[in-house]
PDB file of N, CA and C in Angstrom:
ATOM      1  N   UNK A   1      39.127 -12.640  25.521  1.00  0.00           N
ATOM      2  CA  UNK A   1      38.297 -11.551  25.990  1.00  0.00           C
ATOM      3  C   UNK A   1      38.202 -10.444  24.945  1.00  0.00           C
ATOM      4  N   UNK A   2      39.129 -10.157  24.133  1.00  0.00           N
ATOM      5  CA  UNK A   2      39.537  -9.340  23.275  1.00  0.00           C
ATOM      6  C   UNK A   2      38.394  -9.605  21.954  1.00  0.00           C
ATOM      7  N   UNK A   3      38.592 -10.665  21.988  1.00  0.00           N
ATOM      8  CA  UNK A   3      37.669 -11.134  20.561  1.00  0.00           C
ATOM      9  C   UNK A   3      36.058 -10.873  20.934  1.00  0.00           C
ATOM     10  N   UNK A   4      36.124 -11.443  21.916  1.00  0.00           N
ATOM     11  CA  UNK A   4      34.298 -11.092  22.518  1.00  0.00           C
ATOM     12  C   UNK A   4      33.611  -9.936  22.551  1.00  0.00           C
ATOM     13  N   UNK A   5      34.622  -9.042  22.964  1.00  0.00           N
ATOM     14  CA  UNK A   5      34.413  -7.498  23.192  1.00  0.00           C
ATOM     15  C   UNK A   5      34.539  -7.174  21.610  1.00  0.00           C
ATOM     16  N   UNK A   6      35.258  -7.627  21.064  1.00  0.00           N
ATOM     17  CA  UNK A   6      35.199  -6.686  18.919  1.00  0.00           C
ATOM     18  C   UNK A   6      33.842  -7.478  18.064  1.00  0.00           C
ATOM     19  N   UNK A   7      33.305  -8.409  18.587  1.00  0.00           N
ATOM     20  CA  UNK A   7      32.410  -9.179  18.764  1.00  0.00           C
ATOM     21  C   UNK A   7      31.141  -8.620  18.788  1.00  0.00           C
ATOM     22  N   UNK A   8      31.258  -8.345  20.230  1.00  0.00           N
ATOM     23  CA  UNK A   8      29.728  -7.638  20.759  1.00  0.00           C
ATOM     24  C   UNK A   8      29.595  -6.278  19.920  1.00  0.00           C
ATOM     25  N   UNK A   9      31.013  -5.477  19.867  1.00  0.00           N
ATOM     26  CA  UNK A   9      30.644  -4.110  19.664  1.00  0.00           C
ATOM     27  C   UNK A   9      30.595  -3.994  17.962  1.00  0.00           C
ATOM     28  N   UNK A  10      30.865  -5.093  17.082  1.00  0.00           N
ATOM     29  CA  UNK A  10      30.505  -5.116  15.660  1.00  0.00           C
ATOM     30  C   UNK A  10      28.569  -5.320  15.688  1.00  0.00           C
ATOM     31  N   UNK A  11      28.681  -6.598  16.432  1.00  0.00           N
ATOM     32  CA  UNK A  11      27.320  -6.694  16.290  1.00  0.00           C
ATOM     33  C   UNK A  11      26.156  -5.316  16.753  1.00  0.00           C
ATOM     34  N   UNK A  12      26.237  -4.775  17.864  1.00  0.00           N
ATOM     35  CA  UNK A  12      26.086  -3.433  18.160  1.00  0.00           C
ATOM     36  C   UNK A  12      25.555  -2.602  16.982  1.00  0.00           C
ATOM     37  N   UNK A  13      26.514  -2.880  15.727  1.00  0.00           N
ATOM     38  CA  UNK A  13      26.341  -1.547  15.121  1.00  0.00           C
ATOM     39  C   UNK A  13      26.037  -1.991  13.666  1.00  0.00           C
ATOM     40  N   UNK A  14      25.903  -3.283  13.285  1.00  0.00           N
ATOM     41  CA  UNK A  14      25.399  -3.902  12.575  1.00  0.00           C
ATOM     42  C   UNK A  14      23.804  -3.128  11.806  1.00  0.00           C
ATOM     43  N   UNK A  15      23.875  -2.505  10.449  1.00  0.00           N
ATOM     44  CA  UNK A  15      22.736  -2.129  10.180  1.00  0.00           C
ATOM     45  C   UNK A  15      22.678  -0.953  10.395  1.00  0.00           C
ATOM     46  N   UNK A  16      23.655   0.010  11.134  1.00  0.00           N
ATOM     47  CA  UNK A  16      23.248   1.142  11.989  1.00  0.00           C
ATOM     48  C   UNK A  16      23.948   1.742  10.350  1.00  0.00           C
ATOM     49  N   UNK A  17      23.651   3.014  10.034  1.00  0.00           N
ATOM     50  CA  UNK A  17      24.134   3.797   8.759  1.00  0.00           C
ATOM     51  C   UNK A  17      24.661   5.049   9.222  1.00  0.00           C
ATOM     52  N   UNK A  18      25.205   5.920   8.539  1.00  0.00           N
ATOM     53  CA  UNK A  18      25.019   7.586   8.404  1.00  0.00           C
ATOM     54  C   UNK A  18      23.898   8.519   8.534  1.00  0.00           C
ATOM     55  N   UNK A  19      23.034   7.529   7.472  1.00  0.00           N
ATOM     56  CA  UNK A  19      21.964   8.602   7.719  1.00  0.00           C
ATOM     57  C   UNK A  19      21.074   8.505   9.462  1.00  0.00           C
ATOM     58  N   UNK A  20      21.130   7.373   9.609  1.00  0.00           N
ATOM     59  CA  UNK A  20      20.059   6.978  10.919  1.00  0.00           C
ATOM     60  C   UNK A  20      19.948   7.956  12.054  1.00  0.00           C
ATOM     61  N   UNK A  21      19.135   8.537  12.267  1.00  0.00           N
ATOM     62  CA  UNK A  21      19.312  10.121  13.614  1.00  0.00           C
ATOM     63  C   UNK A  21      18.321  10.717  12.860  1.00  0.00           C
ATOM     64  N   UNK A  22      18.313  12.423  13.128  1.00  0.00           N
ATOM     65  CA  UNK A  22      17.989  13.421  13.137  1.00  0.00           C
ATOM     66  C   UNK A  22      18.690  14.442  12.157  1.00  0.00           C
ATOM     67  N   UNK A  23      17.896  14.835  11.328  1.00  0.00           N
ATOM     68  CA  UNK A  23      18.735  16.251  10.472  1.00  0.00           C
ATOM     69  C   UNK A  23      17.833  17.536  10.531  1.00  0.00           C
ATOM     70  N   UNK A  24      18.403  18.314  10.371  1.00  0.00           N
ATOM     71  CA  UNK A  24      17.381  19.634   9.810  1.00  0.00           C
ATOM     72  C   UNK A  24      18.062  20.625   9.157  1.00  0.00           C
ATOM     73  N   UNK A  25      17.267  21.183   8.133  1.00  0.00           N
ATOM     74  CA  UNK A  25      17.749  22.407   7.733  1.00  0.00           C
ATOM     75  C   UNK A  25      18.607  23.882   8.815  1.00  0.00           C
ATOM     76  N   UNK A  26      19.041  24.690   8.152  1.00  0.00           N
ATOM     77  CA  UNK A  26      19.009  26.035   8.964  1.00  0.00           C
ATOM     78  C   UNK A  26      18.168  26.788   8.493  1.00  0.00           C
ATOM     79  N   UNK A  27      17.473  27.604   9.317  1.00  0.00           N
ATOM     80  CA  UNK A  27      15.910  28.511   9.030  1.00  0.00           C
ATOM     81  C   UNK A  27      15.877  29.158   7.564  1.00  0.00           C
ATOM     82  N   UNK A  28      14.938  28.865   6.521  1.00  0.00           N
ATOM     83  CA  UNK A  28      14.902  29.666   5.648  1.00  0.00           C
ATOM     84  C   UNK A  28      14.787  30.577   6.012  1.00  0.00           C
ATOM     85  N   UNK A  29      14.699  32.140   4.631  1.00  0.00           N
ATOM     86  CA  UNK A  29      14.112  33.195   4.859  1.00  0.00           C
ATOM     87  C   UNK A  29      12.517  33.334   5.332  1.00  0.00           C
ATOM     88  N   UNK A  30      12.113  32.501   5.094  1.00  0.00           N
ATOM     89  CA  UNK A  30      10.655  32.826   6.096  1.00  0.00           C
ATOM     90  C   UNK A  30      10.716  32.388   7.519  1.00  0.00           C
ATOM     91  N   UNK A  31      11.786  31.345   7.703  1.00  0.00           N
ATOM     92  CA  UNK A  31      11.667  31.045   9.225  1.00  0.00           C
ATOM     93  C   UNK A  31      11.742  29.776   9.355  1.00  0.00           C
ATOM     94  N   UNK A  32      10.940  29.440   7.982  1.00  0.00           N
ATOM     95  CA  UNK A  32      10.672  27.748   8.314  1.00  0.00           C
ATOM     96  C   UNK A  32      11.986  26.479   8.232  1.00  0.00           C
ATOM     97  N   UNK A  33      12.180  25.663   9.002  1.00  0.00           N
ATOM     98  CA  UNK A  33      13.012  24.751   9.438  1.00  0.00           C
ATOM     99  C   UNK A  33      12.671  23.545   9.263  1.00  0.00           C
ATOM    100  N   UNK A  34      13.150  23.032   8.303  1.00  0.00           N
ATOM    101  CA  UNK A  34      12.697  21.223   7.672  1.00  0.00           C
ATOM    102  C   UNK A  34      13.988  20.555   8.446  1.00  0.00           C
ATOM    103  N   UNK A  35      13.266  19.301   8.627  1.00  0.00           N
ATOM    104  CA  UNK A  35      13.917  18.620   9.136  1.00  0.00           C
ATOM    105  C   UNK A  35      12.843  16.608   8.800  1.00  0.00           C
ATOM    106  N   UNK A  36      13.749  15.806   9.339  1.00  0.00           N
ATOM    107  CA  UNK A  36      13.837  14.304   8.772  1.00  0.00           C
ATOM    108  C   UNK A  36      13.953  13.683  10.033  1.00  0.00           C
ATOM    109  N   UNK A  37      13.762  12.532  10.588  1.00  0.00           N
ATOM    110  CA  UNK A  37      13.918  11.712  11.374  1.00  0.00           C
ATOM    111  C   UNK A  37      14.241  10.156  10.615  1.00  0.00           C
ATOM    112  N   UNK A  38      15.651   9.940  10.694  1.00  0.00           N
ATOM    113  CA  UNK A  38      15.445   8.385   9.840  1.00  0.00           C
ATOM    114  C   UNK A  38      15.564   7.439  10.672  1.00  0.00           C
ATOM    115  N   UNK A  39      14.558   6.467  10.938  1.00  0.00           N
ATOM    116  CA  UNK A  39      14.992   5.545  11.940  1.00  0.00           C
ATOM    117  C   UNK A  39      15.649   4.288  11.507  1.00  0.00           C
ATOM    118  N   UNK A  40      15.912   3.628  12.610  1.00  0.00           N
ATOM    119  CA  UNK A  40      16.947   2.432  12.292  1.00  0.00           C
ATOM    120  C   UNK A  40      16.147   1.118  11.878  1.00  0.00           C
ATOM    121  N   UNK A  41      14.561   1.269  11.845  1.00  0.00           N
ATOM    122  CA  UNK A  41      13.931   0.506  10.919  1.00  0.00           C
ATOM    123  C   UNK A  41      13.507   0.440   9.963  1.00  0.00           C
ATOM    124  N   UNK A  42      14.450   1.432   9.321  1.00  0.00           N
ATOM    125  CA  UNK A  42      13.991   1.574   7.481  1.00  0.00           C
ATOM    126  C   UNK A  42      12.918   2.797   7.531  1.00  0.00           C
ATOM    127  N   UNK A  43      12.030   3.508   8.501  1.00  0.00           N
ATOM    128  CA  UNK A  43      11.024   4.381   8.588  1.00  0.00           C
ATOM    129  C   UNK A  43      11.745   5.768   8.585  1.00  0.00           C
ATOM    130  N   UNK A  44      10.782   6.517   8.114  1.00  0.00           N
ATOM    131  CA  UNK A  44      11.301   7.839   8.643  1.00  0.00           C
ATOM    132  C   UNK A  44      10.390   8.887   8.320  1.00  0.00           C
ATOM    133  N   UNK A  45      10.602  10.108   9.412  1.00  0.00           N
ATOM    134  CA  UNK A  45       9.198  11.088   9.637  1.00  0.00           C
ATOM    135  C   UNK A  45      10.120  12.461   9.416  1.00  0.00           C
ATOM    136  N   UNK A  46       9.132  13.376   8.669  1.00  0.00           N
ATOM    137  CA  UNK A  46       9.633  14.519   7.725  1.00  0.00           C
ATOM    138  C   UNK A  46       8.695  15.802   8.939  1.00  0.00           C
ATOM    139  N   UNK A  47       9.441  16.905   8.810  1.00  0.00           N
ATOM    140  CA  UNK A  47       8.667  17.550   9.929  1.00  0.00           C
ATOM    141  C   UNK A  47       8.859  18.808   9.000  1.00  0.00           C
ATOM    142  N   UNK A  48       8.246  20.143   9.381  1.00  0.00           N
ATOM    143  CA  UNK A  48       8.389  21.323   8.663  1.00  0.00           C
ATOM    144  C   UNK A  48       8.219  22.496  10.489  1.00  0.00           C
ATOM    145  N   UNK A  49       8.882  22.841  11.103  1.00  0.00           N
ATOM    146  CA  UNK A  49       8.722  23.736  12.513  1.00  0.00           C
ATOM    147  C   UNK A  49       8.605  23.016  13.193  1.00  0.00           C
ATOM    148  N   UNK A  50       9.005  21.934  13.421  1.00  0.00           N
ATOM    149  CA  UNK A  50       8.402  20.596  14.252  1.00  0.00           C
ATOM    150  C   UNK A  50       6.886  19.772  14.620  1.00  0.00           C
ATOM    151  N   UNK A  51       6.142  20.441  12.987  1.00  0.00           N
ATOM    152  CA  UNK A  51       4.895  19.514  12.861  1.00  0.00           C
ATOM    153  C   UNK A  51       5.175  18.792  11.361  1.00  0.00           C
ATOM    154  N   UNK A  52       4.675  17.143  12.051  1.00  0.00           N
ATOM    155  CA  UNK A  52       5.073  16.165  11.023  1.00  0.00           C
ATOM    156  C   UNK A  52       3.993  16.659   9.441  1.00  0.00           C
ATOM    157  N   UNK A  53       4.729  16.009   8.652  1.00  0.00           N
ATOM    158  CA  UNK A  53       4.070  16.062   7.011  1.00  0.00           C
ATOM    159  C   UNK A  53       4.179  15.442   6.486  1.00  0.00           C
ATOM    160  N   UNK A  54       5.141  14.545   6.742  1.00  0.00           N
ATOM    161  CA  UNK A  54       5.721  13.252   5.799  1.00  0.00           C
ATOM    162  C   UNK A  54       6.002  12.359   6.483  1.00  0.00           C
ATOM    163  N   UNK A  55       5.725  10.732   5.939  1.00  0.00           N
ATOM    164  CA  UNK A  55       6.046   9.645   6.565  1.00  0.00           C
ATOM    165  C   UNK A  55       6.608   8.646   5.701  1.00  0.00           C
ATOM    166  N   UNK A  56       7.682   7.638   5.845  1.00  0.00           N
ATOM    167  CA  UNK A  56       8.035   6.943   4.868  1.00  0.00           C
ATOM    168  C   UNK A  56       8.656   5.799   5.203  1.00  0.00           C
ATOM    169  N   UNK A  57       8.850   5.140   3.953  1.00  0.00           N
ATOM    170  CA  UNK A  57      10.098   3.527   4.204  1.00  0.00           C
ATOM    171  C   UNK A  57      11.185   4.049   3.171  1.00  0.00           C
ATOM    172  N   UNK A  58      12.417   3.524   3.760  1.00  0.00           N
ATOM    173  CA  UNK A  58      13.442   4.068   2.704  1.00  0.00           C
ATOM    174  C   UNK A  58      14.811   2.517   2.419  1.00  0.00           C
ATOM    175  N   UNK A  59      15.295   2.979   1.945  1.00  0.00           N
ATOM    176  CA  UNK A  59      16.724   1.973   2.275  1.00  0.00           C
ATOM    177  C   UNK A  59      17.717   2.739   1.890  1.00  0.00           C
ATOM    178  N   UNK A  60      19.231   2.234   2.279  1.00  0.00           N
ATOM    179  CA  UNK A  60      20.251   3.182   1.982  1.00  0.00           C
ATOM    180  C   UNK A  60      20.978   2.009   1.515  1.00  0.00           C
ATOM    181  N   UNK A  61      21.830   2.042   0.066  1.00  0.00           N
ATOM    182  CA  UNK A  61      22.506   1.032  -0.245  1.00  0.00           C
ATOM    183  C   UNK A  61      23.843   2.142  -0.616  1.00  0.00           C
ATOM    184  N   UNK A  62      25.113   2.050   0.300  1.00  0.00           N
ATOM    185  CA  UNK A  62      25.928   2.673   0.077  1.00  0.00           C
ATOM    186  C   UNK A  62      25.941   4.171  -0.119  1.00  0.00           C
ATOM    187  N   UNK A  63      25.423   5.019  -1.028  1.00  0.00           N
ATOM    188  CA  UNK A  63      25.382   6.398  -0.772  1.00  0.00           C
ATOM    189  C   UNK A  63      24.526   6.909  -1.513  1.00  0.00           C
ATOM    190  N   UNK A  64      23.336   5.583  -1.939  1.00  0.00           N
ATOM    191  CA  UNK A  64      22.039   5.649  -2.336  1.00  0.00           C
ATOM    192  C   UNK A  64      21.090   5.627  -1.639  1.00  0.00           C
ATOM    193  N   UNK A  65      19.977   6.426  -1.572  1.00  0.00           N
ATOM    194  CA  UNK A  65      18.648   6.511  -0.595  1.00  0.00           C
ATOM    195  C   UNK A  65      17.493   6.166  -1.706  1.00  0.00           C
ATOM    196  N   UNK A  66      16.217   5.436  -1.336  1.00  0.00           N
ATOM    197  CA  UNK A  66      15.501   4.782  -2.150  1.00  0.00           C
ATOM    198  C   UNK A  66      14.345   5.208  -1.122  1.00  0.00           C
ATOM    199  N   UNK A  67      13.275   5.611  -1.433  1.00  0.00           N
ATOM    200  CA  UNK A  67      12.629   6.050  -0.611  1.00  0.00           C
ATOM    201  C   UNK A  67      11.057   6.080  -1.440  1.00  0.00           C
ATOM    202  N   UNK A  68       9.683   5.406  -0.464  1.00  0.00           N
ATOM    203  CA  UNK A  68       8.248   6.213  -0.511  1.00  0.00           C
ATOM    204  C   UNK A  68       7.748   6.815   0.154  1.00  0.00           C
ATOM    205  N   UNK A  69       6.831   7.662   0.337  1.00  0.00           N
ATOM    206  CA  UNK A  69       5.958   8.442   1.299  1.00  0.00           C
ATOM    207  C   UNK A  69       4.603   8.770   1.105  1.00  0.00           C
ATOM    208  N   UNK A  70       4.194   9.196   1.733  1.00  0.00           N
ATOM    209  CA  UNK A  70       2.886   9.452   1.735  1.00  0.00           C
ATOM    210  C   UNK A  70       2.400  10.147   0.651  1.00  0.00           C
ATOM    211  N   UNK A  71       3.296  11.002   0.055  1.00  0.00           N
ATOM    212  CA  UNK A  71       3.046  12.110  -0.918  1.00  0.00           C
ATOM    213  C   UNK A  71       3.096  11.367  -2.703  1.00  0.00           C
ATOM    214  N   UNK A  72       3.331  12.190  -3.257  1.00  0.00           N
ATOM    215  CA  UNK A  72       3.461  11.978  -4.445  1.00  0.00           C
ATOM    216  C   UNK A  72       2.740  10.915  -5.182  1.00  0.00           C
ATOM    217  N   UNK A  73       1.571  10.413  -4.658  1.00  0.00           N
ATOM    218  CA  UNK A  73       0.765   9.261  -4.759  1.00  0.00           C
ATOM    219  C   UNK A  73       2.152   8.134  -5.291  1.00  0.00           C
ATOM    220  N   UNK A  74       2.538   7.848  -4.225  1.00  0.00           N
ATOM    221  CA  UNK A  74       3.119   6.685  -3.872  1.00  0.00           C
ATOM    222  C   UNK A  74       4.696   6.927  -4.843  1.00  0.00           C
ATOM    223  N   UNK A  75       5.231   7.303  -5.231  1.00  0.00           N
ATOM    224  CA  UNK A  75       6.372   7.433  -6.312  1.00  0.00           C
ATOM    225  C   UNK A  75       7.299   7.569  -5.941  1.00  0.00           C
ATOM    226  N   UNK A  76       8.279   6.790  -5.865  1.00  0.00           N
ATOM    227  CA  UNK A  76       9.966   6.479  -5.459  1.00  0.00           C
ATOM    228  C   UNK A  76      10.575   7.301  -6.002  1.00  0.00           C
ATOM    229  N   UNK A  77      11.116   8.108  -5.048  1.00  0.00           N
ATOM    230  CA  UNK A  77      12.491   8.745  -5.284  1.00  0.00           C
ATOM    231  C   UNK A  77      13.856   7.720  -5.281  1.00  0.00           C
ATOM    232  N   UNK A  78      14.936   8.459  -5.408  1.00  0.00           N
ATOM    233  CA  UNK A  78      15.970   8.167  -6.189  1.00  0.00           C
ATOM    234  C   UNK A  78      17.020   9.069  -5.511  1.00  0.00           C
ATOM    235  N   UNK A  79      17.891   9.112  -4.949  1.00  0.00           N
ATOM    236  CA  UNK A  79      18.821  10.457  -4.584  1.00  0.00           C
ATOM    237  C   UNK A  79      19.654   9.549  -4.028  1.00  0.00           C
ATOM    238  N   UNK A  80      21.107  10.388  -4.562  1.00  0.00           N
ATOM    239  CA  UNK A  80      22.141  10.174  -3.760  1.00  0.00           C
ATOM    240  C   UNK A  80      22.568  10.859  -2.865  1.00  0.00           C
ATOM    241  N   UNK A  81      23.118  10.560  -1.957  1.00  0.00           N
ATOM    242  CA  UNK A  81      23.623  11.450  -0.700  1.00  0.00           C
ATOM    243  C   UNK A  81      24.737  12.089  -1.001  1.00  0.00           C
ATOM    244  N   UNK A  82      25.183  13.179  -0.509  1.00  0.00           N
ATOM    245  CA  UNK A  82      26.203  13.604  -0.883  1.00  0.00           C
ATOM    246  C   UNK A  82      26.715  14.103   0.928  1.00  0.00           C
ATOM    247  N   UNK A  83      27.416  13.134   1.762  1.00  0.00           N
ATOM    248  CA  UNK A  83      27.901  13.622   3.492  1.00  0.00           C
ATOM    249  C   UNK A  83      29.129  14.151   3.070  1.00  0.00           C
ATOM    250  N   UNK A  84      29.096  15.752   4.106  1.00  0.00           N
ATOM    251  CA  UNK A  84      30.449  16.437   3.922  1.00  0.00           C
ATOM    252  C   UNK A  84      30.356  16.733   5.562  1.00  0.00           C
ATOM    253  N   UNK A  85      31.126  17.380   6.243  1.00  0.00           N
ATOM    254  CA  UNK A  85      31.750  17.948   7.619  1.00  0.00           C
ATOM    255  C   UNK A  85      32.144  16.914   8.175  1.00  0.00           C
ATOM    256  N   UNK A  86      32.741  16.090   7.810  1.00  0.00           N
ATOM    257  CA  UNK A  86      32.464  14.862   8.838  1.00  0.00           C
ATOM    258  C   UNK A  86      30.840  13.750   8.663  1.00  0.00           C
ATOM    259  N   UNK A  87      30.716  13.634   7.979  1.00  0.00           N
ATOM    260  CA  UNK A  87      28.779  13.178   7.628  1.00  0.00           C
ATOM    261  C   UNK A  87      28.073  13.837   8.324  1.00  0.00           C
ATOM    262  N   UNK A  88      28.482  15.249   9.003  1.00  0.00           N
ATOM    263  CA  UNK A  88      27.916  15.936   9.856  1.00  0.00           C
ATOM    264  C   UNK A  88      26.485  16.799   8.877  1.00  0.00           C
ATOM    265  N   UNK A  89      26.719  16.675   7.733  1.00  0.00           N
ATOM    266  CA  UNK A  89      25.988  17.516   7.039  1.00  0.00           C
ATOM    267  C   UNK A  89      26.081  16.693   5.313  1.00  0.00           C
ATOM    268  N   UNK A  90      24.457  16.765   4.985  1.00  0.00           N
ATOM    269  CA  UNK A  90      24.484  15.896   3.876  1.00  0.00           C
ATOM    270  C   UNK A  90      23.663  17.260   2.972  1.00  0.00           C
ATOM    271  N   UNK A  91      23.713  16.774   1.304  1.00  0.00           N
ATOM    272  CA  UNK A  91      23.025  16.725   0.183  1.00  0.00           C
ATOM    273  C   UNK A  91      22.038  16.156  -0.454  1.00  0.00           C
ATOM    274  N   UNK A  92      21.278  16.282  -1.210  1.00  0.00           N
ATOM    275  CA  UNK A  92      20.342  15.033  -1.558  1.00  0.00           C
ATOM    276  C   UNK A  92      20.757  15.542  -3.347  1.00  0.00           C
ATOM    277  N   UNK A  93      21.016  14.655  -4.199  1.00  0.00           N
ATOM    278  CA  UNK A  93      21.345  14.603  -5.398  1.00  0.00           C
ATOM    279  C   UNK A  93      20.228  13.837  -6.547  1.00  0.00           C
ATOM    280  N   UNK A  94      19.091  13.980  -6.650  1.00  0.00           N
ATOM    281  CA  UNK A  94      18.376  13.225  -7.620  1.00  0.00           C
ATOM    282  C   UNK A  94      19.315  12.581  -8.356  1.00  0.00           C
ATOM    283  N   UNK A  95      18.114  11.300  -8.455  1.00  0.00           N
ATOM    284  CA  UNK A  95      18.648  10.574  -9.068  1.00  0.00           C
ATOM    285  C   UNK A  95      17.746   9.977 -10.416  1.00  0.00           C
ATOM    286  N   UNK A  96      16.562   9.351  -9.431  1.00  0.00           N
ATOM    287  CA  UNK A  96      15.328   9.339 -10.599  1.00  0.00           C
ATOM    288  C   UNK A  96      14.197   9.922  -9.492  1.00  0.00           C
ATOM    289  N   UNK A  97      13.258  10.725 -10.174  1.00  0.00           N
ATOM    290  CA  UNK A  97      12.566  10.994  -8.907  1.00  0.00           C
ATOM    291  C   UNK A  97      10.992  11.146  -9.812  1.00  0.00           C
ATOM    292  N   UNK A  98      10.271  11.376 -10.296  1.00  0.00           N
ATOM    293  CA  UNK A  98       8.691  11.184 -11.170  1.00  0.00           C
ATOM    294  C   UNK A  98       8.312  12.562 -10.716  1.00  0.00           C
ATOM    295  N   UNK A  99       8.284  12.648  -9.166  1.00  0.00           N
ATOM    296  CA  UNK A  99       7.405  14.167  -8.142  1.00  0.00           C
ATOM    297  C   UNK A  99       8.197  15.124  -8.649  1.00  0.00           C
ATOM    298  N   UNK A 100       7.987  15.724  -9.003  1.00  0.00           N
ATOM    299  CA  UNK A 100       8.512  17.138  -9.403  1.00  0.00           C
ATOM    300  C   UNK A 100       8.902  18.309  -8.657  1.00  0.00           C
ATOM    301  N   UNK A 101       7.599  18.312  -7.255  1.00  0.00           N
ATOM    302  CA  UNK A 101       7.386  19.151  -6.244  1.00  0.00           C
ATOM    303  C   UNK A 101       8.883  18.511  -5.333  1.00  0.00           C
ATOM    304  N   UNK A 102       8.697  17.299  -5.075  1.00  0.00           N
ATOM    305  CA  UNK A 102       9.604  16.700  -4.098  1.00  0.00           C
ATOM    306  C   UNK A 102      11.281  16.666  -4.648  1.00  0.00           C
ATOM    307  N   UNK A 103      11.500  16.475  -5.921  1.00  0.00           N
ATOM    308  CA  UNK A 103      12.440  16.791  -6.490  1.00  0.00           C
ATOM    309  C   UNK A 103      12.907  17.889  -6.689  1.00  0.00           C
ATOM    310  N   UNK A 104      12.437  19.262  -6.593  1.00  0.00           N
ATOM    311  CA  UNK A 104      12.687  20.568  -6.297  1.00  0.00           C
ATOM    312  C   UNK A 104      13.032  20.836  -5.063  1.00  0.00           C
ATOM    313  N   UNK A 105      11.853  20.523  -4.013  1.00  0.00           N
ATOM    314  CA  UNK A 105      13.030  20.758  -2.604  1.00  0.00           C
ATOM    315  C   UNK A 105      13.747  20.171  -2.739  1.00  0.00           C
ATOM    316  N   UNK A 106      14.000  19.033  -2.550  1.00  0.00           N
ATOM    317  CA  UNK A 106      14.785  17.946  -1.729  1.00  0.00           C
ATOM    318  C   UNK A 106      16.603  18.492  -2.700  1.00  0.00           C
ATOM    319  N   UNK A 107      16.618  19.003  -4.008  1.00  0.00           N
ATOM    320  CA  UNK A 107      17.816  19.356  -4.078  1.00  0.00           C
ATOM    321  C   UNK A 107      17.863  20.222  -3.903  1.00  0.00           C
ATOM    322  N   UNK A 108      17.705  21.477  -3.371  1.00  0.00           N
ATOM    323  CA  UNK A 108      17.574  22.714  -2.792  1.00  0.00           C
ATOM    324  C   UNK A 108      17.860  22.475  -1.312  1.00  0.00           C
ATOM    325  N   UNK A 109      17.960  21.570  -0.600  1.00  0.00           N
ATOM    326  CA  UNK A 109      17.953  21.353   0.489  1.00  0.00           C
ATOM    327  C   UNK A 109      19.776  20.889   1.349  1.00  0.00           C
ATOM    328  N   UNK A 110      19.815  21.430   2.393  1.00  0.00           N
ATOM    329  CA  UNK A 110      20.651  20.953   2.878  1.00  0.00           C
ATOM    330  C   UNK A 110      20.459  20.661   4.121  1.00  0.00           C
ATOM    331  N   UNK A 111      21.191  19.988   4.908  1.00  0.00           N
ATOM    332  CA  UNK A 111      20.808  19.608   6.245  1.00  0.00           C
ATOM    333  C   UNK A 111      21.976  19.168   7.278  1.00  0.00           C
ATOM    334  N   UNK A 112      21.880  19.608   8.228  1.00  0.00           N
ATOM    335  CA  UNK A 112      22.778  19.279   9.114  1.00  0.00           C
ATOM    336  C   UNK A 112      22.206  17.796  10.152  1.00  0.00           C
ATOM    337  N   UNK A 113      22.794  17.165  10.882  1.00  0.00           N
ATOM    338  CA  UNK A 113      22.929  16.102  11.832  1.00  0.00           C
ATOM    339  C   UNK A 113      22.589  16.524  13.261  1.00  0.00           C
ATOM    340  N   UNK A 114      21.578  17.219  14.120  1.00  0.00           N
ATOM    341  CA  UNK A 114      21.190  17.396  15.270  1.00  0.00           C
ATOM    342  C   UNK A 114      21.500  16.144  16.314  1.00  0.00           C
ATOM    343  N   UNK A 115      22.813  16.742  17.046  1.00  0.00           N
ATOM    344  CA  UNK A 115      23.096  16.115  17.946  1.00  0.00           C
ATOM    345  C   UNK A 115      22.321  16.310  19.324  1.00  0.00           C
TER     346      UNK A 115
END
């Protein structure tokens, strides 16, 4: 019974990552609040006050994020993650990135895990 149950609950979580959920910034000085949605099918939706702007496919290989979107006429980023509080709160670390615009926020950025 023991084995069935470590069984089911490996398979369960199979695929599931760190990043997969909800993050967002805390309010800049103007107010505005970025935030990410990564889903557990490789997708994920970028919001700015809670209206979307960004849409994408990504992968996470260990504490690498590989990512396209809508923006940057099509150009893969590169960033490593950097999870601290508990993975409660991540970094984004370029890695190779072409966008210039997107490579300026995105390391300027921090984000917490919205539970």
């Amino acid at each position: 019974m023991k084995t069935v149950l470590i069984s089911l609950i490996t398979l369960l979580f199979i695929g599931d990552n760190n990043l997969t959920g909800r993050w967002e910034s805390i309010p800049a000085p103007n107010g505005n609040i970025t935030g990410v949605v990564f889903k557990k099918d490789n997708t994920f939706e970028g919001y700015v006050n809670k209206k979307p702007f960004v849409t994408g496919k990504y992968t996470l290989e260990g504490d690498v994020l590989t990512f396209t979107d809508n923006g940057c006429d099509g150009a893969e980023g590169v960033y490593k993650i950097n999870f601290y509080s508990g993975n409660d709160s991540l970094r984004f670390q370029p890695v190779n990135d072409t966008c210039s615009r997107r490579k300026a926020g995105m390391s300027r950025l921090v984000m917490g895990r919205v539970k």
